[in-house]
PDB file of N, CA and C in Angstrom:
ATOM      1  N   UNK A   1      29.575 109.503   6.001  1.00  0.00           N
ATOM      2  CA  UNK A   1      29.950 108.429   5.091  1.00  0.00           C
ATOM      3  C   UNK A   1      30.470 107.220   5.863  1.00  0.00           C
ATOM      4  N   UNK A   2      31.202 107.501   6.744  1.00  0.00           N
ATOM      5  CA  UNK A   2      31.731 106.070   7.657  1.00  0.00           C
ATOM      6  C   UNK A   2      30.524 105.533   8.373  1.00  0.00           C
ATOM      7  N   UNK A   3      29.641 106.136   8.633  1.00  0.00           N
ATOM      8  CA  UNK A   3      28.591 105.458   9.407  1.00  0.00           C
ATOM      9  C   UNK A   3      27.825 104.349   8.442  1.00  0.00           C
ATOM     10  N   UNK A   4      27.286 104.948   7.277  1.00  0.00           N
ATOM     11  CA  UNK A   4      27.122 104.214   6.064  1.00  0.00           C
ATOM     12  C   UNK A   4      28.048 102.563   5.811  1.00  0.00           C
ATOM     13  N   UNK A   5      29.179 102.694   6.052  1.00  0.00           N
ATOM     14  CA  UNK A   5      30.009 101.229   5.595  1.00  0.00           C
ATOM     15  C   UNK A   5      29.812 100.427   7.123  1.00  0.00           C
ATOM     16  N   UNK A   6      29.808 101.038   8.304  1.00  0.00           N
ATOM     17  CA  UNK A   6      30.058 100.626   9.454  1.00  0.00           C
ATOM     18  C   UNK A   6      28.330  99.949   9.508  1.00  0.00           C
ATOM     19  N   UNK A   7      27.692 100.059   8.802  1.00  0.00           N
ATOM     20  CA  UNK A   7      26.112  99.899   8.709  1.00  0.00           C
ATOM     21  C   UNK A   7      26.071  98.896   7.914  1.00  0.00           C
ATOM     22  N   UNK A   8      26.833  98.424   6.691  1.00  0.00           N
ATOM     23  CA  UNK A   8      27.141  97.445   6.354  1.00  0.00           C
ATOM     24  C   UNK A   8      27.512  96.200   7.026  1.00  0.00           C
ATOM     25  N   UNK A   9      28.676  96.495   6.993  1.00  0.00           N
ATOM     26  CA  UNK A   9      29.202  95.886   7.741  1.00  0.00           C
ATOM     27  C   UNK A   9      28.694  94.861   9.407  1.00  0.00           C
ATOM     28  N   UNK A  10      28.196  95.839   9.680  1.00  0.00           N
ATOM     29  CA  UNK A  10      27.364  95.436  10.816  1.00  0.00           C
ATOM     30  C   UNK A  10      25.696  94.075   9.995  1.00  0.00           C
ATOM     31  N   UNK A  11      25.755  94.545   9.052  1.00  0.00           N
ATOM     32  CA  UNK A  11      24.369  93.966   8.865  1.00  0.00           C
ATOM     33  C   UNK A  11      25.010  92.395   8.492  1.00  0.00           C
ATOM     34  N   UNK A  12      26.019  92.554   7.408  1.00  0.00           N
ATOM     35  CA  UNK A  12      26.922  91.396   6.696  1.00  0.00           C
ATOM     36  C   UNK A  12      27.457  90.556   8.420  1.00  0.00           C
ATOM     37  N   UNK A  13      27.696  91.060   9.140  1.00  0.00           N
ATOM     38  CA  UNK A  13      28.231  90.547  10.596  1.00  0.00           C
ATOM     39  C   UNK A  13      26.912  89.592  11.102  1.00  0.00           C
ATOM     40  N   UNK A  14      25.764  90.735  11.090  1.00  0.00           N
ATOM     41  CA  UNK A  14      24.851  89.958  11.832  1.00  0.00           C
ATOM     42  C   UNK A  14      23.944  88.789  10.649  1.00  0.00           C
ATOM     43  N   UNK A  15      23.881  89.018   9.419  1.00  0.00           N
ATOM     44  CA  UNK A  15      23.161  88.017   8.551  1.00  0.00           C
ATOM     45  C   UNK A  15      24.244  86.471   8.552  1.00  0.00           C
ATOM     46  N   UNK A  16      25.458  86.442   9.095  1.00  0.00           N
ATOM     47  CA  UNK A  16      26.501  85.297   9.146  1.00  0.00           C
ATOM     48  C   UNK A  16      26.211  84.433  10.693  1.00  0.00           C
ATOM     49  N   UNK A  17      26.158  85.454  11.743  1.00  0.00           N
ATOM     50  CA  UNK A  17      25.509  85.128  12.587  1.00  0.00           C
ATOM     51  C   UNK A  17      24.240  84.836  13.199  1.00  0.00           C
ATOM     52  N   UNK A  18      23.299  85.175  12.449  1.00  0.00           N
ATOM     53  CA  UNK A  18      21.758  84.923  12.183  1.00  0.00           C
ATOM     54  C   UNK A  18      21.443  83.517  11.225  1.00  0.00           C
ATOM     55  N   UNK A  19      22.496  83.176  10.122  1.00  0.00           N
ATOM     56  CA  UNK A  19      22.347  81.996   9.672  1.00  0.00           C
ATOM     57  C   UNK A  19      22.703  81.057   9.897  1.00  0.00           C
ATOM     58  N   UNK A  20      24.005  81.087  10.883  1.00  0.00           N
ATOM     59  CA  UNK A  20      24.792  79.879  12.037  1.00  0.00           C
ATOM     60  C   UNK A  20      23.123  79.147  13.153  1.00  0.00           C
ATOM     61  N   UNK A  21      22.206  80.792  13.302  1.00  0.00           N
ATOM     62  CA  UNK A  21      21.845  80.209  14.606  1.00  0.00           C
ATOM     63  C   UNK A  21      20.185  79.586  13.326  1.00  0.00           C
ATOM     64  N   UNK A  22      20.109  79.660  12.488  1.00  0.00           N
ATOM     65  CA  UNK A  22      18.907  79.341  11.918  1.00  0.00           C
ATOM     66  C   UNK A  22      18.386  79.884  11.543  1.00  0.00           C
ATOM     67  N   UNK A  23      18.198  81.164  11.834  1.00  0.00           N
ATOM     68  CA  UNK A  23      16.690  82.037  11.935  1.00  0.00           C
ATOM     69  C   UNK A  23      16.183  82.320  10.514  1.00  0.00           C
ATOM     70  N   UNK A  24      14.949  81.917  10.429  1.00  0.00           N
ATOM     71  CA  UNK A  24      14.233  82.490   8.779  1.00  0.00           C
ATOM     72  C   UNK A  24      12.853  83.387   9.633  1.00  0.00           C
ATOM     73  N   UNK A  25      11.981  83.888   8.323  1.00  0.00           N
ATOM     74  CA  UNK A  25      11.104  84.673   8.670  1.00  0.00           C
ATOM     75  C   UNK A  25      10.128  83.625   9.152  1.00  0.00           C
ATOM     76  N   UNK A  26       9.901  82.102   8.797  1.00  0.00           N
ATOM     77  CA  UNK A  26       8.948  81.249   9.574  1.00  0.00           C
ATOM     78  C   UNK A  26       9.052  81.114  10.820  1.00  0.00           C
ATOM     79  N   UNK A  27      10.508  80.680  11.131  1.00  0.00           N
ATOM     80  CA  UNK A  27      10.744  80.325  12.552  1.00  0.00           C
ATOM     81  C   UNK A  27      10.406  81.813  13.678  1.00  0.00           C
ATOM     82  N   UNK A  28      11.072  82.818  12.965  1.00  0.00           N
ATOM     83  CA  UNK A  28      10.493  84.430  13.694  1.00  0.00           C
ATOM     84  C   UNK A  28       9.123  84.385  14.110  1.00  0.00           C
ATOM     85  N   UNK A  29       8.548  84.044  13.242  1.00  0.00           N
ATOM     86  CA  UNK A  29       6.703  84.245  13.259  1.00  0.00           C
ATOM     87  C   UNK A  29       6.629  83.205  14.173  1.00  0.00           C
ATOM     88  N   UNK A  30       6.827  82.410  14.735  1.00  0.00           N
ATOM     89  CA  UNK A  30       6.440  81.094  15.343  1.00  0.00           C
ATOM     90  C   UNK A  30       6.933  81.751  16.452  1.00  0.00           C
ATOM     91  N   UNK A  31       7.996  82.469  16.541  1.00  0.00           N
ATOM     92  CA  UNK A  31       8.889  82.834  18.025  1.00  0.00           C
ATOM     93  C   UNK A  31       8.104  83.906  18.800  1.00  0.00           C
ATOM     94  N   UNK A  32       7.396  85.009  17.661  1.00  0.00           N
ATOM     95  CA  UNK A  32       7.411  86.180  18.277  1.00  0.00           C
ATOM     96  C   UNK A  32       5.852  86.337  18.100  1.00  0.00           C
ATOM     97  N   UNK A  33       5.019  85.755  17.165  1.00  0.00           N
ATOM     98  CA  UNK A  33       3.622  85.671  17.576  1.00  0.00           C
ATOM     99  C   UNK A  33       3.570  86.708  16.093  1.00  0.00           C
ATOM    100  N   UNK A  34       4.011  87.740  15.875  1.00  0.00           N
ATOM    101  CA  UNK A  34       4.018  87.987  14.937  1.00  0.00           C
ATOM    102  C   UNK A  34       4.015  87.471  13.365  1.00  0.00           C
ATOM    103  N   UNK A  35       2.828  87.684  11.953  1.00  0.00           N
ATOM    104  CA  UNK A  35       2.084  87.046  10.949  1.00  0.00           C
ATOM    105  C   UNK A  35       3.335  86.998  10.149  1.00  0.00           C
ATOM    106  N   UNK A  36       3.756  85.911   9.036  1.00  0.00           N
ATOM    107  CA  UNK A  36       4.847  86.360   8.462  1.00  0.00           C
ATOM    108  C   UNK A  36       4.478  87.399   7.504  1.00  0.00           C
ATOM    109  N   UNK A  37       2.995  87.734   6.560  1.00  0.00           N
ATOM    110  CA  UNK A  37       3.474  88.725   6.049  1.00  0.00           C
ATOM    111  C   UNK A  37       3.322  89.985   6.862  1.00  0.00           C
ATOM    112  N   UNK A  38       3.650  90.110   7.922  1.00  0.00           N
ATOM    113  CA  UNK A  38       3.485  91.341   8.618  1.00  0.00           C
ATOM    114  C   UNK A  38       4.825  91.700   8.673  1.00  0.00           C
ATOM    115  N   UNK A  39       6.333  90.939   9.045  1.00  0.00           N
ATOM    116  CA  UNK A  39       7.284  90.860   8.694  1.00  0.00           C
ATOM    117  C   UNK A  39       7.656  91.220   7.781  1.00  0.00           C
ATOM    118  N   UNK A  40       7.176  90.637   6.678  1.00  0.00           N
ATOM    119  CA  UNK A  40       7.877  90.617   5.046  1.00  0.00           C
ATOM    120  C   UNK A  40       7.015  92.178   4.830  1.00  0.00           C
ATOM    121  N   UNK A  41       6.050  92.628   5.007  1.00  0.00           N
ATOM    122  CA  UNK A  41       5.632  93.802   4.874  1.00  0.00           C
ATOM    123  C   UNK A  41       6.546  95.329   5.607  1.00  0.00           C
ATOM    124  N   UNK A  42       7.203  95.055   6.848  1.00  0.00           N
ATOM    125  CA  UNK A  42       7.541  95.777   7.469  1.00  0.00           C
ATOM    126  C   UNK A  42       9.369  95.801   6.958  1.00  0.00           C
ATOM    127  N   UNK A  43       9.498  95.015   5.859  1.00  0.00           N
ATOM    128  CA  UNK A  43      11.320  95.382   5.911  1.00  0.00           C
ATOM    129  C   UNK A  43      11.006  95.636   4.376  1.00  0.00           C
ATOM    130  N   UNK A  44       9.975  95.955   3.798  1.00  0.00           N
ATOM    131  CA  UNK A  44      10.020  96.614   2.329  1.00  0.00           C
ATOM    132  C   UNK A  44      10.723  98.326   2.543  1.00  0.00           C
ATOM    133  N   UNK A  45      11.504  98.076   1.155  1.00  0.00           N
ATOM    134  CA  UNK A  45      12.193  99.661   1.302  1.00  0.00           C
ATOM    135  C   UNK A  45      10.860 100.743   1.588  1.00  0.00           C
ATOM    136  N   UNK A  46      11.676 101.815   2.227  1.00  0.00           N
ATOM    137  CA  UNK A  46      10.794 102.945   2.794  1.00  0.00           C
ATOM    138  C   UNK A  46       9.453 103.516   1.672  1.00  0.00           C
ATOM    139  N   UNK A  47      10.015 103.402   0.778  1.00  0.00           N
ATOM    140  CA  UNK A  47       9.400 104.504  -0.578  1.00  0.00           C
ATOM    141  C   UNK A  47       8.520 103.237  -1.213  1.00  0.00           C
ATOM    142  N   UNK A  48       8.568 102.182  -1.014  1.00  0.00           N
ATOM    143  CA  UNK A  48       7.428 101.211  -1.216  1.00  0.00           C
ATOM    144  C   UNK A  48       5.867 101.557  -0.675  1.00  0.00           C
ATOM    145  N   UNK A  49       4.730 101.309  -1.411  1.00  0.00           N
ATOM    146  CA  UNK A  49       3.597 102.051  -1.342  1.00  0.00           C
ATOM    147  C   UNK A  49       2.911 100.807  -0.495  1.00  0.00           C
ATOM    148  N   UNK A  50       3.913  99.446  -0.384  1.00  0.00           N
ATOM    149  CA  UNK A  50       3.059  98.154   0.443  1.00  0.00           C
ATOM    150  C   UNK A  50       3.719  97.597   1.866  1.00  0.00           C
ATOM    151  N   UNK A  51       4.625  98.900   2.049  1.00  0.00           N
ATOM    152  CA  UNK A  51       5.119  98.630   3.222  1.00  0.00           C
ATOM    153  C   UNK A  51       4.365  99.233   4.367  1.00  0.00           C
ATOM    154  N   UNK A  52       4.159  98.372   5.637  1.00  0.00           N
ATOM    155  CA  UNK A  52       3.619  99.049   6.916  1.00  0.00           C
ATOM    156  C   UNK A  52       4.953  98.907   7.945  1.00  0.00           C
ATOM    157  N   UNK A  53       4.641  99.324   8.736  1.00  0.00           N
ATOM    158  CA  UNK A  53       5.544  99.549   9.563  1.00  0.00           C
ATOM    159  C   UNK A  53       5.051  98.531  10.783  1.00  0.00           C
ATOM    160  N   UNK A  54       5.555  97.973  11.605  1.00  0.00           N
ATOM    161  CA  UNK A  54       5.460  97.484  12.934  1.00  0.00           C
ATOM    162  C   UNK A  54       4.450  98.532  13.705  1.00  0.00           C
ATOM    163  N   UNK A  55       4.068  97.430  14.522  1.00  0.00           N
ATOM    164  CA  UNK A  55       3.646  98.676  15.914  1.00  0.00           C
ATOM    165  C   UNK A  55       4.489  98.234  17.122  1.00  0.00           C
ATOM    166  N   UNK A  56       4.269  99.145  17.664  1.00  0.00           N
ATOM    167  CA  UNK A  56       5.229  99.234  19.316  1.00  0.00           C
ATOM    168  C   UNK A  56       5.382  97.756  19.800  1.00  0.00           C
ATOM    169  N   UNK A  57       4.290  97.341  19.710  1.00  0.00           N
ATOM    170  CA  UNK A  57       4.202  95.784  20.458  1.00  0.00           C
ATOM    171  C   UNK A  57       4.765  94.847  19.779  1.00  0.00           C
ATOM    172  N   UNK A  58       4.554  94.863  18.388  1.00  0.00           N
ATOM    173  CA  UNK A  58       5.365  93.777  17.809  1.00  0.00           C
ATOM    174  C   UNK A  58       6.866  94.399  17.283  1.00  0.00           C
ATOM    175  N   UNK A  59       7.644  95.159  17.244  1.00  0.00           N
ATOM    176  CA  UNK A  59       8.434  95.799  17.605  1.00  0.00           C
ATOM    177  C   UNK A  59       9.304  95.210  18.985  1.00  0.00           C
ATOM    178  N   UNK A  60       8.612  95.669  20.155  1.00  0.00           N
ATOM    179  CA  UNK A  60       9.111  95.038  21.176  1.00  0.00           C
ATOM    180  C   UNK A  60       9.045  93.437  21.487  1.00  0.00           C
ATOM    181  N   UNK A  61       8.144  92.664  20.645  1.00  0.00           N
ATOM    182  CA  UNK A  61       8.422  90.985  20.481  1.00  0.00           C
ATOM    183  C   UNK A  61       9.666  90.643  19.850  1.00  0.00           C
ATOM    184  N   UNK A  62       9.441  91.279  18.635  1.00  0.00           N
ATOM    185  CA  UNK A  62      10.853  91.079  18.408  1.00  0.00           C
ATOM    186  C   UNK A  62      12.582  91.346  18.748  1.00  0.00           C
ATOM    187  N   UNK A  63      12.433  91.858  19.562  1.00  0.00           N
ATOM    188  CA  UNK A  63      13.891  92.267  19.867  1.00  0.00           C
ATOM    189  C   UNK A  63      13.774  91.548  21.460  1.00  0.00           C
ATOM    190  N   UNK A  64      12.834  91.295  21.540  1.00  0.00           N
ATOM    191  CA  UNK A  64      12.314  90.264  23.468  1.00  0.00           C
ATOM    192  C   UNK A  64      13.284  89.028  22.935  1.00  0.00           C
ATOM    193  N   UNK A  65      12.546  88.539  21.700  1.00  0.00           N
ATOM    194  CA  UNK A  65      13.315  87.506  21.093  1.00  0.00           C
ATOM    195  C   UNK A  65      14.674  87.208  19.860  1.00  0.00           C
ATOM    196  N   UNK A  66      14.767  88.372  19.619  1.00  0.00           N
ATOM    197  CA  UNK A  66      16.333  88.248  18.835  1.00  0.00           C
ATOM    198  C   UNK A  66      17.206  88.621  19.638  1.00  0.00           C
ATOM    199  N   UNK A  67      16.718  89.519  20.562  1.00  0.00           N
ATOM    200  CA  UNK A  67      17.852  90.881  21.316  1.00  0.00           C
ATOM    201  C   UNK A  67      17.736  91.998  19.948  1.00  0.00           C
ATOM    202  N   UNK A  68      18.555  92.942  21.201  1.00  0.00           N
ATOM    203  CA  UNK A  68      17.977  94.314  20.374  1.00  0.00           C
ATOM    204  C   UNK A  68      19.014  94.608  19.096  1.00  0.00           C
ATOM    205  N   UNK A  69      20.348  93.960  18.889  1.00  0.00           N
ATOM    206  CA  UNK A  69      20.988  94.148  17.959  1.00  0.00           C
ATOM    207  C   UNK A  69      20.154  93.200  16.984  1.00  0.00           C
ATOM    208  N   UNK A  70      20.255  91.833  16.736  1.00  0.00           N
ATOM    209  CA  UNK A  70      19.751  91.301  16.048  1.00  0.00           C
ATOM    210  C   UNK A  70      18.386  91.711  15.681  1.00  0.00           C
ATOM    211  N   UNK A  71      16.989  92.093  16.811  1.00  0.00           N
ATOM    212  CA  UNK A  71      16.069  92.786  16.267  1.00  0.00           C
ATOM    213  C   UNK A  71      16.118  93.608  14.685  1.00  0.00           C
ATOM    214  N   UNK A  72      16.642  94.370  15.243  1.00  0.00           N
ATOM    215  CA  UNK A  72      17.005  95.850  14.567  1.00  0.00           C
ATOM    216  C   UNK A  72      17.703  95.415  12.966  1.00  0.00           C
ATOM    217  N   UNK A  73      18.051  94.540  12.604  1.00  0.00           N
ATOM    218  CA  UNK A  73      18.350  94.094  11.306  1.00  0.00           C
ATOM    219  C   UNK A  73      17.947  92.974  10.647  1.00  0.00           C
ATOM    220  N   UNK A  74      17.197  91.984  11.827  1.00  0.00           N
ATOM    221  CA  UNK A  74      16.462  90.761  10.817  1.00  0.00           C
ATOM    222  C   UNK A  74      15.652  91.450   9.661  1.00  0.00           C
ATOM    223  N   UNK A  75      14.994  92.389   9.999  1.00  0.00           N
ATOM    224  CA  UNK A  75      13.517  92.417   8.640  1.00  0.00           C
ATOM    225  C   UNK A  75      14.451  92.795   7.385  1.00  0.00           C
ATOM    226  N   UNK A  76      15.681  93.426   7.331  1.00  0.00           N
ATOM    227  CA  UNK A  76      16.177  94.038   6.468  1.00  0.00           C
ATOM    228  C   UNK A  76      16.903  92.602   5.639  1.00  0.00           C
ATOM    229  N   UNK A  77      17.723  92.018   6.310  1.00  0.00           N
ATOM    230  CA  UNK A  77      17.965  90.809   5.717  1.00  0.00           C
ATOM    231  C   UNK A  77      17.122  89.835   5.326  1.00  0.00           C
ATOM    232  N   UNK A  78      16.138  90.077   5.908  1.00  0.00           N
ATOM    233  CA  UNK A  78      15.849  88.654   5.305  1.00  0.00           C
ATOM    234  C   UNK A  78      14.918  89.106   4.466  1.00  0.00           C
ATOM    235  N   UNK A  79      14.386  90.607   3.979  1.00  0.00           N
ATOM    236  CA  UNK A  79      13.644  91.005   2.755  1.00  0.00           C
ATOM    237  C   UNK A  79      14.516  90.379   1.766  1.00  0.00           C
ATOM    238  N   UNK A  80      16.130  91.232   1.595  1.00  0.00           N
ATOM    239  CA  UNK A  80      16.925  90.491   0.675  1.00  0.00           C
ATOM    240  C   UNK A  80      17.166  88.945   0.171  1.00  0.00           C
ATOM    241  N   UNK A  81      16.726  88.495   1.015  1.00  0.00           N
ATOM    242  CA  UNK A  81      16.293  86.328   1.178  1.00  0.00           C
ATOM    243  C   UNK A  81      15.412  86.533   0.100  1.00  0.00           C
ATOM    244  N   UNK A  82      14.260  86.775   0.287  1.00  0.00           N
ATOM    245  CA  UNK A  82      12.972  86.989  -0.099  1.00  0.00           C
ATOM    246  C   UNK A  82      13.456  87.497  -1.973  1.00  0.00           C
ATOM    247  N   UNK A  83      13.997  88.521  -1.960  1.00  0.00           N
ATOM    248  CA  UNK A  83      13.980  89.393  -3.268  1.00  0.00           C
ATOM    249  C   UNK A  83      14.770  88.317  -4.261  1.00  0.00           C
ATOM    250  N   UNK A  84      16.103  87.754  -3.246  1.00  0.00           N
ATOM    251  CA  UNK A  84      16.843  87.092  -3.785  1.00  0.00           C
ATOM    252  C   UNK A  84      16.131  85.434  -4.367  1.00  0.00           C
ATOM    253  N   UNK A  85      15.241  84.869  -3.972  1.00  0.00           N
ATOM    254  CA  UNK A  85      15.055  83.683  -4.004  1.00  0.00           C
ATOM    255  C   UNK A  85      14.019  84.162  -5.245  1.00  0.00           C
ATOM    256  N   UNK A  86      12.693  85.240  -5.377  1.00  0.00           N
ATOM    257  CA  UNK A  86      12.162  85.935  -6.271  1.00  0.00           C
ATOM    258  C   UNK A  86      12.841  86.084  -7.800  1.00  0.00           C
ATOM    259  N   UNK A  87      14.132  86.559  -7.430  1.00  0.00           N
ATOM    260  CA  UNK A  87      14.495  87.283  -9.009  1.00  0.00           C
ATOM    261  C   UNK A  87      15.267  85.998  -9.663  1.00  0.00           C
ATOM    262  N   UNK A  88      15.570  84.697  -8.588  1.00  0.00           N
ATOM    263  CA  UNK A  88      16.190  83.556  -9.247  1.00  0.00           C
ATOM    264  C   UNK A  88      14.847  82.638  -9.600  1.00  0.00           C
ATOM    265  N   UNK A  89      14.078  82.773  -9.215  1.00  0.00           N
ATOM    266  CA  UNK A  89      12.685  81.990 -10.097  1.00  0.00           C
ATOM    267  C   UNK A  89      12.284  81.968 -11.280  1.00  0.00           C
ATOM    268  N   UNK A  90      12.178  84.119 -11.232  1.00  0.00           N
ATOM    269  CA  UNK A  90      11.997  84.303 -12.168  1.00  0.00           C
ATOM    270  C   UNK A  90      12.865  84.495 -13.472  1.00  0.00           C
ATOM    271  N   UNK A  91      14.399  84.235 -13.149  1.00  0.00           N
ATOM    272  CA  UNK A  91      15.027  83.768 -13.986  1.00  0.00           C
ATOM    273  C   UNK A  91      15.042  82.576 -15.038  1.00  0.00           C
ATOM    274  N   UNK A  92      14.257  81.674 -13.977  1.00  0.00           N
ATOM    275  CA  UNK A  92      14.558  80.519 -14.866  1.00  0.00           C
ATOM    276  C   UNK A  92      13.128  80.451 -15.711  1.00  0.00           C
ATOM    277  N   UNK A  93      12.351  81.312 -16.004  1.00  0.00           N
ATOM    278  CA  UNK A  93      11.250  80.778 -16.731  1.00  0.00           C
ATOM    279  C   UNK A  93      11.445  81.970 -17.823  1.00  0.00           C
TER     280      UNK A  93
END
């Protein structure tokens, strides 16, 4: 259970520090050579039937260019960008 909040926590740490330095899923794709929906495909929850996963290589682009902490949690945040900007659209219509 503590690993769980400390996993939070860590993500809320790095999405404050990921938005100081800029980073969106365009600028990623431009950095790391990697497609954006290959990105936006690869941080869909697990049990999603349209998620793929990375391969080794683009995997290792990305963390060449975030570092390996930041790697390891951009796709997850910034799906939530994505869901979040989605469910306020479709609010307003």
């Amino acid at each position: 259970m503590g690993k769980q909040s400390e996993f939070v926590l860590n993500i809320e740490e790095f999405t404050s520090r990921r938005r100081k330095k800029g980073w969106n899923l365009s600028k990623t794709s431009k950095m790391t050579g990697i497609s954006r929906p290959s990105l936006w495909k690869a941080c869909l929850p697990i049990n999603d039937p349209r998620r793929v996963e990375l391969g080794q290589v683009s995997r290792d682009k990305l963390i060449n260019v975030l570092g390996p902490f930041e790697g390891l949690f951009f796709l997850h945040d910034e799906l939530q960008n994505c869901n979040e900007k989605r469910n306020r659209k479709n609010e307003q219509f």
